[in-house]
PDB file of N, CA and C in Angstrom:
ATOM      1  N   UNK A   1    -129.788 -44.669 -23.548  1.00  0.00           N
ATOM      2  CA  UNK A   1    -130.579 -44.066 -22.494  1.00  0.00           C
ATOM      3  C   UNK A   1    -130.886 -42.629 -22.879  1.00  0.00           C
ATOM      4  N   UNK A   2    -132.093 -42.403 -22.524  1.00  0.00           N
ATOM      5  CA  UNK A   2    -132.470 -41.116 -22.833  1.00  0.00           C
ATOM      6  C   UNK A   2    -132.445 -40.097 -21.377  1.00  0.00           C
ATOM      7  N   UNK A   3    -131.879 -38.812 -21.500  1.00  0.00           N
ATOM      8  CA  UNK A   3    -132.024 -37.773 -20.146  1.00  0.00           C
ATOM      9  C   UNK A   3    -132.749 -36.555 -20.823  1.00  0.00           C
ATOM     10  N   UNK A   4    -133.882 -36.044 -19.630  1.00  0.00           N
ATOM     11  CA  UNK A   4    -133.921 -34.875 -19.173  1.00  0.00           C
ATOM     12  C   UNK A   4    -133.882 -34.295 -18.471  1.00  0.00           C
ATOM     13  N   UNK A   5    -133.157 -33.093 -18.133  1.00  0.00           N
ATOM     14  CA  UNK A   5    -133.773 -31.971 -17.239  1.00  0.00           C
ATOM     15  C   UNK A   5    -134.372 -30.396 -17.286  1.00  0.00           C
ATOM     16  N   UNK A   6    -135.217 -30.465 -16.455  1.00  0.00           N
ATOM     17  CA  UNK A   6    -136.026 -29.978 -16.044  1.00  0.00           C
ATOM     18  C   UNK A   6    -135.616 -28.608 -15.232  1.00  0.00           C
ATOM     19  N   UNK A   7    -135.475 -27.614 -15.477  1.00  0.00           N
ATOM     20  CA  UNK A   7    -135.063 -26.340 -14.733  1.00  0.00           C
ATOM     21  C   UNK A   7    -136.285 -25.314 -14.542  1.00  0.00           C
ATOM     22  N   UNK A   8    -136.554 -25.048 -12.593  1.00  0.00           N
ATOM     23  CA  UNK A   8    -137.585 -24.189 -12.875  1.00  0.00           C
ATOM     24  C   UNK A   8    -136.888 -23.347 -11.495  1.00  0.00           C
ATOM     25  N   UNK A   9    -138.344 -22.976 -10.429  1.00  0.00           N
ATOM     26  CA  UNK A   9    -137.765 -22.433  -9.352  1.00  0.00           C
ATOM     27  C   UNK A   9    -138.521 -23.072  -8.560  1.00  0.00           C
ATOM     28  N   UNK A  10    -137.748 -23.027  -7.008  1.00  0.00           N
ATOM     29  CA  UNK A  10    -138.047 -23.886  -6.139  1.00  0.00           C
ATOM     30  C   UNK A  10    -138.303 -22.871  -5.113  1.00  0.00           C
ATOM     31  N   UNK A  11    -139.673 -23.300  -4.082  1.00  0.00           N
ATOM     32  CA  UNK A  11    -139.801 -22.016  -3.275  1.00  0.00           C
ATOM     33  C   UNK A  11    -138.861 -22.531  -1.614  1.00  0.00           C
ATOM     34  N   UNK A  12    -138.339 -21.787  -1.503  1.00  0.00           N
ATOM     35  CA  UNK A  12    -137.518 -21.591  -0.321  1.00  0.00           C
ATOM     36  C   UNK A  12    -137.944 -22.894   0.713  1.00  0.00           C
ATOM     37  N   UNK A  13    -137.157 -23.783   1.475  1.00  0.00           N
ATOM     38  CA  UNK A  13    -137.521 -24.523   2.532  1.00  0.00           C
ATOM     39  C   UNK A  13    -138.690 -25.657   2.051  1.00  0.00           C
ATOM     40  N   UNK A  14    -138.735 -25.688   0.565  1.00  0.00           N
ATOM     41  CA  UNK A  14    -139.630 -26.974   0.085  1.00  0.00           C
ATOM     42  C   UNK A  14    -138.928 -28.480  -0.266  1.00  0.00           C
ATOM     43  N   UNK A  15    -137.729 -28.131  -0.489  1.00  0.00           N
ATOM     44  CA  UNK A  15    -137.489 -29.598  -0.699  1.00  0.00           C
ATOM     45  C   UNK A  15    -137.678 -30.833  -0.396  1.00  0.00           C
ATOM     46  N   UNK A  16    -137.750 -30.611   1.361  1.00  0.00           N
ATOM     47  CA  UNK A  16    -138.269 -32.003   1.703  1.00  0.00           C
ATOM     48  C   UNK A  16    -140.055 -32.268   1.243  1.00  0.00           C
ATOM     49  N   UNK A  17    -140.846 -31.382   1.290  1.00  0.00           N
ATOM     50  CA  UNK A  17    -141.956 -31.851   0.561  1.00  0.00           C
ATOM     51  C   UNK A  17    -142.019 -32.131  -0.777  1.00  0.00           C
ATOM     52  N   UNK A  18    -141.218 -31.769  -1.671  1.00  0.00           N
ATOM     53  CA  UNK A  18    -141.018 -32.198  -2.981  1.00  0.00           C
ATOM     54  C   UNK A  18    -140.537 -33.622  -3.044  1.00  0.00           C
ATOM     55  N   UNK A  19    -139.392 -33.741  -2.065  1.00  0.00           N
ATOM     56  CA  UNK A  19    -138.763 -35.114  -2.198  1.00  0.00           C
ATOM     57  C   UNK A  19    -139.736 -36.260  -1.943  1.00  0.00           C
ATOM     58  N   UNK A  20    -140.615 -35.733  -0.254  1.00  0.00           N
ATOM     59  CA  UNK A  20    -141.460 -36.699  -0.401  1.00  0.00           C
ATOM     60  C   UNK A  20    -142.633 -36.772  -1.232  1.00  0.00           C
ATOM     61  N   UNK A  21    -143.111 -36.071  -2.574  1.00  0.00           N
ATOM     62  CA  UNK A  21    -144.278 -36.189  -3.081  1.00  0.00           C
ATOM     63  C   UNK A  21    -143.639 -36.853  -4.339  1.00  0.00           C
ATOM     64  N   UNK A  22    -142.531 -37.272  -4.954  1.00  0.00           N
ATOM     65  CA  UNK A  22    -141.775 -37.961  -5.543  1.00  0.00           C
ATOM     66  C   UNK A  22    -141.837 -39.007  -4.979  1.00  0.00           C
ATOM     67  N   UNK A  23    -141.067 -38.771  -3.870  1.00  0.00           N
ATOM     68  CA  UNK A  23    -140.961 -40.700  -3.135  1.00  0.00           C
ATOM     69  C   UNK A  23    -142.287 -41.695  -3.415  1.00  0.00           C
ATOM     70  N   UNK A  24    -143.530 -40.650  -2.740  1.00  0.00           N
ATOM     71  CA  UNK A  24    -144.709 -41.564  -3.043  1.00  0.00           C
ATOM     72  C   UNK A  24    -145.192 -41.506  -4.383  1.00  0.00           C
ATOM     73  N   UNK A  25    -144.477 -40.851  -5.747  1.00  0.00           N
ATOM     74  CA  UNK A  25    -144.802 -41.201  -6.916  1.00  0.00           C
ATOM     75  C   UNK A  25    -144.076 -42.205  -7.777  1.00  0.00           C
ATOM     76  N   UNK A  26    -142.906 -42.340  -7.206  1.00  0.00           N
ATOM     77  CA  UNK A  26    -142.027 -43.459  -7.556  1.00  0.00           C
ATOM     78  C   UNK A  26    -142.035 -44.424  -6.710  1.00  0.00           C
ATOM     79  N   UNK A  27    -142.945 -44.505  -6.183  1.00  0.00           N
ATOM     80  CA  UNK A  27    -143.256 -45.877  -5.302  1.00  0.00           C
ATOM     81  C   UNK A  27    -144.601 -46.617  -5.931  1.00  0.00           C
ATOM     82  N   UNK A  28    -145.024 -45.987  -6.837  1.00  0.00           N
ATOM     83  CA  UNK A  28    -146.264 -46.424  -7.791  1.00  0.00           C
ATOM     84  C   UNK A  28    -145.796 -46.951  -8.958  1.00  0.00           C
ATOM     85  N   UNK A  29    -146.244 -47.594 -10.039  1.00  0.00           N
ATOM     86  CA  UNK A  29    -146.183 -48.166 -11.396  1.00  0.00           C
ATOM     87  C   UNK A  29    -145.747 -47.006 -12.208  1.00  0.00           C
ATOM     88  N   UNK A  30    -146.231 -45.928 -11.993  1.00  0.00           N
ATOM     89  CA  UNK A  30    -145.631 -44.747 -12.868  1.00  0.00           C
ATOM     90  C   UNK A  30    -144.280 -44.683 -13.632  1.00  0.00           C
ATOM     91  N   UNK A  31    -143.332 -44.730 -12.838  1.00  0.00           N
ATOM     92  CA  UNK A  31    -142.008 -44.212 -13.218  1.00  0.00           C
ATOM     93  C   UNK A  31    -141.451 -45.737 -14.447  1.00  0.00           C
ATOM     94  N   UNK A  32    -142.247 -47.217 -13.948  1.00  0.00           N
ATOM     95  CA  UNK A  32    -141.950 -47.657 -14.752  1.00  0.00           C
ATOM     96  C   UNK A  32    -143.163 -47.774 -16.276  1.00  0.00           C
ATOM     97  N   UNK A  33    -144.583 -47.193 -16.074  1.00  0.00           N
ATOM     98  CA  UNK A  33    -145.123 -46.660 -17.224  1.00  0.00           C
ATOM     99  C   UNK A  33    -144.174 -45.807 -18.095  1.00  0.00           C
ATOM    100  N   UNK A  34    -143.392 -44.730 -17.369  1.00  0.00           N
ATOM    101  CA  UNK A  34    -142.444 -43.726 -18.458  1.00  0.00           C
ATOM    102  C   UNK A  34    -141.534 -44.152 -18.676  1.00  0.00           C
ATOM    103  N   UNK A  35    -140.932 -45.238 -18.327  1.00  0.00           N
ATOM    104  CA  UNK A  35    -139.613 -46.079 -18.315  1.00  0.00           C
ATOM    105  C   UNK A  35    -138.647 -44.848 -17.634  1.00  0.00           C
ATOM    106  N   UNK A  36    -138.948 -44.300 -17.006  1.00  0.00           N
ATOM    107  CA  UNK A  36    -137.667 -43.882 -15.514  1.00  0.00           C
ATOM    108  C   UNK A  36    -137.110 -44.954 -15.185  1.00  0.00           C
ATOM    109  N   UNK A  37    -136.017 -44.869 -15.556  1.00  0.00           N
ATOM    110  CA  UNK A  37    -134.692 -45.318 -14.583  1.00  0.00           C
ATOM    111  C   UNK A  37    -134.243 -44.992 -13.597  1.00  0.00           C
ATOM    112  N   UNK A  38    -133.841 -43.328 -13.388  1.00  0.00           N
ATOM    113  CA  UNK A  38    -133.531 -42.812 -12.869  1.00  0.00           C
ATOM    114  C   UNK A  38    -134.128 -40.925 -12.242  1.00  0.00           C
ATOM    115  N   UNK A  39    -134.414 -41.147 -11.740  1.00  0.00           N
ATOM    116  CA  UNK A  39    -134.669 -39.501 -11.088  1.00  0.00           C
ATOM    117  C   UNK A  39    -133.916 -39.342  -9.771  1.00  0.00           C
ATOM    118  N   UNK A  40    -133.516 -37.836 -10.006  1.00  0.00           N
ATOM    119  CA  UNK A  40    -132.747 -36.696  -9.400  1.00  0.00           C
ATOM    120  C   UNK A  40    -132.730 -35.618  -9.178  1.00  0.00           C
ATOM    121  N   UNK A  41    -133.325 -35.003  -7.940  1.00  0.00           N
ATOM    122  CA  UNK A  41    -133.508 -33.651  -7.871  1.00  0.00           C
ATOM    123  C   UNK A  41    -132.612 -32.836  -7.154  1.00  0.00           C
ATOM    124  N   UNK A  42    -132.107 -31.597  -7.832  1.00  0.00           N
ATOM    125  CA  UNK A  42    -131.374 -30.646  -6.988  1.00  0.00           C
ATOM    126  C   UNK A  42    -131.944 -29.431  -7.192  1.00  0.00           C
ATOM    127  N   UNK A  43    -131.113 -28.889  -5.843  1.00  0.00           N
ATOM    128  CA  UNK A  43    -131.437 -27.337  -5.601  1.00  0.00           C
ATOM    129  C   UNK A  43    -129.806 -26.789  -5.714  1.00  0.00           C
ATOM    130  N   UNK A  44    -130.280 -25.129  -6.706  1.00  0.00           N
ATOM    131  CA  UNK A  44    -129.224 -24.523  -6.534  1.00  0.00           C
ATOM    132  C   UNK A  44    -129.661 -22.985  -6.033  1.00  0.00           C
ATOM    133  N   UNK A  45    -129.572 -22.270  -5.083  1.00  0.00           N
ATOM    134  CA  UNK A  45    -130.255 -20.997  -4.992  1.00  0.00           C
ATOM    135  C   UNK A  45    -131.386 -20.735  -5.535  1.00  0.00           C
ATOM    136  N   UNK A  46    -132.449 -21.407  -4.946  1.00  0.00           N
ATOM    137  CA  UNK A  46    -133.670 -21.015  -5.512  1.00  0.00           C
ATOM    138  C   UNK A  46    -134.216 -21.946  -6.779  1.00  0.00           C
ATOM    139  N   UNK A  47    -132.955 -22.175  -6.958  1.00  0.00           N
ATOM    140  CA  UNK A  47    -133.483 -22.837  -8.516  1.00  0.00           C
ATOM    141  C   UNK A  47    -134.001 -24.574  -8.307  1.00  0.00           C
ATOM    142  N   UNK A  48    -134.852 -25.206  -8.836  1.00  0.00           N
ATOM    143  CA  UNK A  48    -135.003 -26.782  -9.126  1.00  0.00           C
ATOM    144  C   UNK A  48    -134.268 -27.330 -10.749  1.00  0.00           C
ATOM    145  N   UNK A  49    -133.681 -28.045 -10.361  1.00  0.00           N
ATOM    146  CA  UNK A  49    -133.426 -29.184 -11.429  1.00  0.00           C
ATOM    147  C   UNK A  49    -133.915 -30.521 -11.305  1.00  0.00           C
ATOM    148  N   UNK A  50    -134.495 -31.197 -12.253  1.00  0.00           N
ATOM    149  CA  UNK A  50    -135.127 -32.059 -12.181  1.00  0.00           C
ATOM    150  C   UNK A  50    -134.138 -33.170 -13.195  1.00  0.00           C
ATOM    151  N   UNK A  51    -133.374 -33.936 -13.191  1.00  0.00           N
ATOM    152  CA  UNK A  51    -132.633 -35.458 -14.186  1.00  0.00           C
ATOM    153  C   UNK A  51    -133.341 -36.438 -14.096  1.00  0.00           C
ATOM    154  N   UNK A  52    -133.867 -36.853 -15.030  1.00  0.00           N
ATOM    155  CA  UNK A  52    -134.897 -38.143 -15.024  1.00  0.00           C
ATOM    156  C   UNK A  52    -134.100 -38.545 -16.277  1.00  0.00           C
ATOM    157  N   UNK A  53    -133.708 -40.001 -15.767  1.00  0.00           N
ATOM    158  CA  UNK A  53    -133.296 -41.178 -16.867  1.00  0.00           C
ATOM    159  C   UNK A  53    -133.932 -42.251 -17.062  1.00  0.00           C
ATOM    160  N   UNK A  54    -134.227 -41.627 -18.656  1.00  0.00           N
ATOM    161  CA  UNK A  54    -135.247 -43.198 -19.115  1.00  0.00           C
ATOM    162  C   UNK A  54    -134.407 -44.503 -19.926  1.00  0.00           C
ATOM    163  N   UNK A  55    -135.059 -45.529 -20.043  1.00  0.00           N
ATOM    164  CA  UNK A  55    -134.728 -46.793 -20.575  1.00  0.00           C
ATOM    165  C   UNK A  55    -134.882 -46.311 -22.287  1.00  0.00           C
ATOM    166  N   UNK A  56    -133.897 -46.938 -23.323  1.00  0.00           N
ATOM    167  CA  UNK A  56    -134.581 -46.357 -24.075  1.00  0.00           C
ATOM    168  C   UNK A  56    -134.376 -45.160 -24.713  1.00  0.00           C
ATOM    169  N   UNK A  57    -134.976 -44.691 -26.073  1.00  0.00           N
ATOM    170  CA  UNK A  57    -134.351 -43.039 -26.489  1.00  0.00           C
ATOM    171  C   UNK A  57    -135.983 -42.634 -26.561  1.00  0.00           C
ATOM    172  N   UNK A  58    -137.373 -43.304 -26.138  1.00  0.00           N
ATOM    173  CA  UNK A  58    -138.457 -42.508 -26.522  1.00  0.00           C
ATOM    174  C   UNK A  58    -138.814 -42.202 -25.028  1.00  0.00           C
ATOM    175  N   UNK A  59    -138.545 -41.846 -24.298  1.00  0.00           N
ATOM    176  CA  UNK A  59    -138.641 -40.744 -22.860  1.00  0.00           C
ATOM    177  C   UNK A  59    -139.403 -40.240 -23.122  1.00  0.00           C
ATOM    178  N   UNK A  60    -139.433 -39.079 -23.563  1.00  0.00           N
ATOM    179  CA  UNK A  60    -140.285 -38.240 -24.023  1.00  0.00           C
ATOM    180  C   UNK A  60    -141.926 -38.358 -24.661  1.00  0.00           C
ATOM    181  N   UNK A  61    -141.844 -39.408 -25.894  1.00  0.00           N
ATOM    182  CA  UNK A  61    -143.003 -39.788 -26.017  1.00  0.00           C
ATOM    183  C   UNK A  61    -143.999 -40.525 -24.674  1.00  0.00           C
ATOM    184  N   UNK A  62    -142.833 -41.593 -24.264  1.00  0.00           N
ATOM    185  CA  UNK A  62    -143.578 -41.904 -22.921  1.00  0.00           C
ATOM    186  C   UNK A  62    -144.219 -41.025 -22.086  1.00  0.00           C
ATOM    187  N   UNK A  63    -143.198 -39.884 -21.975  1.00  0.00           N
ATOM    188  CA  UNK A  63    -144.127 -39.566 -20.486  1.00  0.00           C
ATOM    189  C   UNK A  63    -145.368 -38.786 -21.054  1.00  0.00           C
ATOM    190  N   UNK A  64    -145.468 -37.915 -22.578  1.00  0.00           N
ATOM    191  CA  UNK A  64    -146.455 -37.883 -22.945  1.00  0.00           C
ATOM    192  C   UNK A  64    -147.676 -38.377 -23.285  1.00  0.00           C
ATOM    193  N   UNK A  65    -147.455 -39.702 -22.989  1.00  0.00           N
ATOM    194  CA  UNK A  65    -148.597 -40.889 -22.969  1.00  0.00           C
ATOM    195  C   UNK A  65    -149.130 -40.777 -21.192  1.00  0.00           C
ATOM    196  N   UNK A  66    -148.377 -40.555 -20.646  1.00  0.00           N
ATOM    197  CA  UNK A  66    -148.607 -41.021 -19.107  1.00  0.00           C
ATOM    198  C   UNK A  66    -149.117 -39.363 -18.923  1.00  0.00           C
ATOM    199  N   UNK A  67    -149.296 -38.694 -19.209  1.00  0.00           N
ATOM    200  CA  UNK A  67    -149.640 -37.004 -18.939  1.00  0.00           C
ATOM    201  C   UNK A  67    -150.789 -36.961 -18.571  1.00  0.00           C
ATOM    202  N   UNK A  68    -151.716 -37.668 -19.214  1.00  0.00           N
ATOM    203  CA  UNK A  68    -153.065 -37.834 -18.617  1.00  0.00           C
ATOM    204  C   UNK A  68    -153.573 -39.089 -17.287  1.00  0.00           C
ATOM    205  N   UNK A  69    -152.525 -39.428 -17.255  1.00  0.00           N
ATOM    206  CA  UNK A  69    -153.151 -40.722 -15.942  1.00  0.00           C
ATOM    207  C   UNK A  69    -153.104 -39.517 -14.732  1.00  0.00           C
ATOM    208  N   UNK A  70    -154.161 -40.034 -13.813  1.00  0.00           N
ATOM    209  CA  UNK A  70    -154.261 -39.691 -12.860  1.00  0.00           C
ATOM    210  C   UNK A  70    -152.973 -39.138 -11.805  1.00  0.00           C
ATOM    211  N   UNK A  71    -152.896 -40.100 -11.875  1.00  0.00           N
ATOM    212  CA  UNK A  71    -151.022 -39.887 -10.780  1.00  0.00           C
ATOM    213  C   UNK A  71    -150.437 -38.951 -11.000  1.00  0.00           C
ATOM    214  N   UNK A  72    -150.171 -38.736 -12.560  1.00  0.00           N
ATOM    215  CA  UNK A  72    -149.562 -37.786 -13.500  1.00  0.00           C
ATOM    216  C   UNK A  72    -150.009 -36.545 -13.342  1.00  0.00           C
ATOM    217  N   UNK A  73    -151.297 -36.414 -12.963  1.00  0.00           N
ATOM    218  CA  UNK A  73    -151.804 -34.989 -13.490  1.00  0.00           C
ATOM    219  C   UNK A  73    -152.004 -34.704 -11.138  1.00  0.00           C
ATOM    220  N   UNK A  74    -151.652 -35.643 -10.930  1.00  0.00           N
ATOM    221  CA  UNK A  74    -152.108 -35.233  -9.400  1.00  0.00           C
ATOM    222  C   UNK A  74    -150.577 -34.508  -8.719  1.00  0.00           C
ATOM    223  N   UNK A  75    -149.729 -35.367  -9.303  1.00  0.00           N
ATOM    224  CA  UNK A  75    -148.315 -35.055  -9.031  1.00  0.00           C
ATOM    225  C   UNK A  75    -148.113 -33.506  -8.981  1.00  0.00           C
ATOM    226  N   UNK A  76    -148.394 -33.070 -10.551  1.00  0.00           N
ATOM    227  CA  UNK A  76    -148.370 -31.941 -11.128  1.00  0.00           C
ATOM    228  C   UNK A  76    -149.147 -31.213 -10.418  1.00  0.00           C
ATOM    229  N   UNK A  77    -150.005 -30.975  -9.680  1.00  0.00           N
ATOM    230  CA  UNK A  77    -150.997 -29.999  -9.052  1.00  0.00           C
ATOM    231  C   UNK A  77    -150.196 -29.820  -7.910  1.00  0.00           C
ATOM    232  N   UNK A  78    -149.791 -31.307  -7.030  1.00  0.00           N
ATOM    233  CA  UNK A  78    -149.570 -31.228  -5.931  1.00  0.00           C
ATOM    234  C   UNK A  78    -148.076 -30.277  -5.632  1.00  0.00           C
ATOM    235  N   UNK A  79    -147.212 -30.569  -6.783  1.00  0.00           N
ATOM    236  CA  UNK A  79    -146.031 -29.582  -7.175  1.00  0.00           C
ATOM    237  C   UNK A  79    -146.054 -28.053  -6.868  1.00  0.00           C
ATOM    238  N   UNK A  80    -147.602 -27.623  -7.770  1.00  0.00           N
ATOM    239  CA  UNK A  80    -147.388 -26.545  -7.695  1.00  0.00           C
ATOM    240  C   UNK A  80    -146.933 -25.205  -6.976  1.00  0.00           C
ATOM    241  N   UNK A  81    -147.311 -25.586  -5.477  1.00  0.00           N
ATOM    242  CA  UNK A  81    -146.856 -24.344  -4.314  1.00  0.00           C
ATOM    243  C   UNK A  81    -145.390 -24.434  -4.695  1.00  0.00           C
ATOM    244  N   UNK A  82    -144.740 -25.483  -4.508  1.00  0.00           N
ATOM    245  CA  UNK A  82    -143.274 -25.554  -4.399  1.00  0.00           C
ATOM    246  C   UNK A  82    -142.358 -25.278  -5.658  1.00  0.00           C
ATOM    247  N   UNK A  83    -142.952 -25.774  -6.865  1.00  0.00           N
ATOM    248  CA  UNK A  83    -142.339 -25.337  -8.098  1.00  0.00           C
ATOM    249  C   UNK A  83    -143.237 -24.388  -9.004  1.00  0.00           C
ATOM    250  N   UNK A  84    -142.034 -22.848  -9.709  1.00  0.00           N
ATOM    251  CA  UNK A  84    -142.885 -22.552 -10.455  1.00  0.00           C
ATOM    252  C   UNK A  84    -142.319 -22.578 -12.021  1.00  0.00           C
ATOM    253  N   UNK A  85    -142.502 -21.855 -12.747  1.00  0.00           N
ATOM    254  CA  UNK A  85    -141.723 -21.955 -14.188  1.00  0.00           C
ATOM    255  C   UNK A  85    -140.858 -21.157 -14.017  1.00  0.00           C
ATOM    256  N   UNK A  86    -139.381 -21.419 -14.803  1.00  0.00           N
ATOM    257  CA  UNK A  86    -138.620 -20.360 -14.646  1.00  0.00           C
ATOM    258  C   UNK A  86    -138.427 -19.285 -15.431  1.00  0.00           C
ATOM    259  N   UNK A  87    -139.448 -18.927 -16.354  1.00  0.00           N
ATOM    260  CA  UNK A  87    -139.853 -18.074 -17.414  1.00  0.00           C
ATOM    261  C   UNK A  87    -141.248 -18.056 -17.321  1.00  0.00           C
ATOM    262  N   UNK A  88    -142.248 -17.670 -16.521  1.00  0.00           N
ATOM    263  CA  UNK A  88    -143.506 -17.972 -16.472  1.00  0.00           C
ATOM    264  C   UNK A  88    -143.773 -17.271 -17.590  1.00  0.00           C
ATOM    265  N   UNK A  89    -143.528 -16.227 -18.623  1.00  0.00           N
ATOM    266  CA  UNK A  89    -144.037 -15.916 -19.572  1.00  0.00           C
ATOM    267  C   UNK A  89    -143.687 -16.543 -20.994  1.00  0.00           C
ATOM    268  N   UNK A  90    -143.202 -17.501 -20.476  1.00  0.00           N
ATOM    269  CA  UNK A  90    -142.662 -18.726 -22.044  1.00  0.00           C
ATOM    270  C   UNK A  90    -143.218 -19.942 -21.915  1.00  0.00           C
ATOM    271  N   UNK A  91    -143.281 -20.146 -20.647  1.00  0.00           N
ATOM    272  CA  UNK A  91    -144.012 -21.421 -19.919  1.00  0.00           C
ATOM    273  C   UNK A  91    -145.340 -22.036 -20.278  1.00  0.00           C
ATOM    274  N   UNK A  92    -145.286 -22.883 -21.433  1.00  0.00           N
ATOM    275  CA  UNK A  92    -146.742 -23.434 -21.681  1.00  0.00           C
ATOM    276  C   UNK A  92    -146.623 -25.003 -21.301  1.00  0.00           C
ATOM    277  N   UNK A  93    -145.898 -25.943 -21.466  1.00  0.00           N
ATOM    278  CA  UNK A  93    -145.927 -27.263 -21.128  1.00  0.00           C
ATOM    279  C   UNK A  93    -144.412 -27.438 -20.400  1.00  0.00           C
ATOM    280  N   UNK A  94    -144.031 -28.640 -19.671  1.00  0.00           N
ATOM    281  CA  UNK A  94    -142.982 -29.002 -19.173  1.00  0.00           C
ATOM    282  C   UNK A  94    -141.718 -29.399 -19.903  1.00  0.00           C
ATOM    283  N   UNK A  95    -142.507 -29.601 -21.861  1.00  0.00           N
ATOM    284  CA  UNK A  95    -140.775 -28.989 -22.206  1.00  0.00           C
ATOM    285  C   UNK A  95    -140.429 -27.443 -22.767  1.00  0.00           C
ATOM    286  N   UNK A  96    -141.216 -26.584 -22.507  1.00  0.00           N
ATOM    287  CA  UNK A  96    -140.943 -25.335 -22.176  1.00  0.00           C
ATOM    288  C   UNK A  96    -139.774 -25.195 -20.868  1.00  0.00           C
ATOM    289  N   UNK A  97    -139.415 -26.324 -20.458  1.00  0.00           N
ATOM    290  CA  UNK A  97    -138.780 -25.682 -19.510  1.00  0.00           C
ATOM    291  C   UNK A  97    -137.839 -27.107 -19.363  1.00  0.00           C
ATOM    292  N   UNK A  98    -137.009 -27.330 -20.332  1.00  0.00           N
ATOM    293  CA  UNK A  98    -136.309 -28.611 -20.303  1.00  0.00           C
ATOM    294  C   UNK A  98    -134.672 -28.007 -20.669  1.00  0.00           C
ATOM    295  N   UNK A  99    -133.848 -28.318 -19.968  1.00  0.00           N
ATOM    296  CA  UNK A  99    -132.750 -27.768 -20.707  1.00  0.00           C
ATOM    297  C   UNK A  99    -132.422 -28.561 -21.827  1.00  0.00           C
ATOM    298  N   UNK A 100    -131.617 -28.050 -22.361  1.00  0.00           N
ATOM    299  CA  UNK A 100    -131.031 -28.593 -23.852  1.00  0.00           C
ATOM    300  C   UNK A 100    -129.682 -29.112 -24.080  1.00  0.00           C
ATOM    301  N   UNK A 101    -129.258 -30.165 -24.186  1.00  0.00           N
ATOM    302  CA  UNK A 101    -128.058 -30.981 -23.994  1.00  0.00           C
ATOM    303  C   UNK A 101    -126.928 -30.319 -25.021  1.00  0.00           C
ATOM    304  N   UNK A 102    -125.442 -29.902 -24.925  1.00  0.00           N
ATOM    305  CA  UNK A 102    -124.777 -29.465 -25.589  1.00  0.00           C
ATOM    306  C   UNK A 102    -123.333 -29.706 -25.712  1.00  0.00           C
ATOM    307  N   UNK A 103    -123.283 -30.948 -24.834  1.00  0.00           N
ATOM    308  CA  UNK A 103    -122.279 -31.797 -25.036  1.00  0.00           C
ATOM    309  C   UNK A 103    -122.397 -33.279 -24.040  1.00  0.00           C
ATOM    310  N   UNK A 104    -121.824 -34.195 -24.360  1.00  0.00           N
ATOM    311  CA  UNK A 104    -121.921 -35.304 -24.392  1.00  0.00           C
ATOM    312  C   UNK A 104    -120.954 -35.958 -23.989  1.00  0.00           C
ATOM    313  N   UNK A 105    -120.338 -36.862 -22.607  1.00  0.00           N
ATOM    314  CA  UNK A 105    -118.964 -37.757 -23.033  1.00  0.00           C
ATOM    315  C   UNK A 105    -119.157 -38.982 -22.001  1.00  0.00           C
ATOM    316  N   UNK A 106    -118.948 -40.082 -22.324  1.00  0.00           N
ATOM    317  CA  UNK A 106    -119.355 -41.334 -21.614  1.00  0.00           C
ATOM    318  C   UNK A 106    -117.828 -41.963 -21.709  1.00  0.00           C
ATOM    319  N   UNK A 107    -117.586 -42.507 -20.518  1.00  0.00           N
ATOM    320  CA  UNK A 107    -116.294 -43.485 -20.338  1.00  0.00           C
ATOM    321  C   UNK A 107    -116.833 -44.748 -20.986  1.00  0.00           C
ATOM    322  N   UNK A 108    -115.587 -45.518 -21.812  1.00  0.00           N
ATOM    323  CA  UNK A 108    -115.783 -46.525 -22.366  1.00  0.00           C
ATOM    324  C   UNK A 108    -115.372 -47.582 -21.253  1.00  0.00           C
TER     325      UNK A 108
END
């Protein structure tokens, strides 16, 4: 299985509109176009984290295939009031802003 997350900022008192503009995107064919398994969003002070688990180790290529469908690019607009980058001056695509995995441990 492949994970990412996603770290940006979240504007104050948005979550429930985030949650629901997710709900109605994972209620579409989408999440299984990127092979999502799993998505998870938290808030920590301001901050968004985003865990999306894909089927699979090409996640990534997937959702770069799906970047241009409609849904994809509507999601992303509709995001915007509520999420912004958390480095807006490093910030060019969404893995500009992916954390980076640095340890690893799974129960057998």
């Amino acid at each position: 299985m492949h994970s990412t997350l996603i770290v940006a900022r979240l504007e104050p008192d948005s979550a429930e509109q985030v949650a629901g503009l997710f709900g109605a995107f994972d209620g579409t064919t989408m999440p299984h176009r990127m092979g999502t398994r799993r998505r998870q969003l938290f808030s920590y002070r301001g901050l968004y984290f985003h865990l999306q688990d894909f089927d699979g180790d090409d996640g990534g290529e997937r959702i770069e295939r799906a970047r241009t469908d409609p849904r994809f690019v509507a999601i992303s607009d509709d995001l915007k009031p509520f999420i912004t980058p958390y480095d807006p001056a490093t910030w060019r695509t969404p893995a500009d802003a992916m954390a980076e995995r640095f340890y690893h441990w799974t129960a057998r």
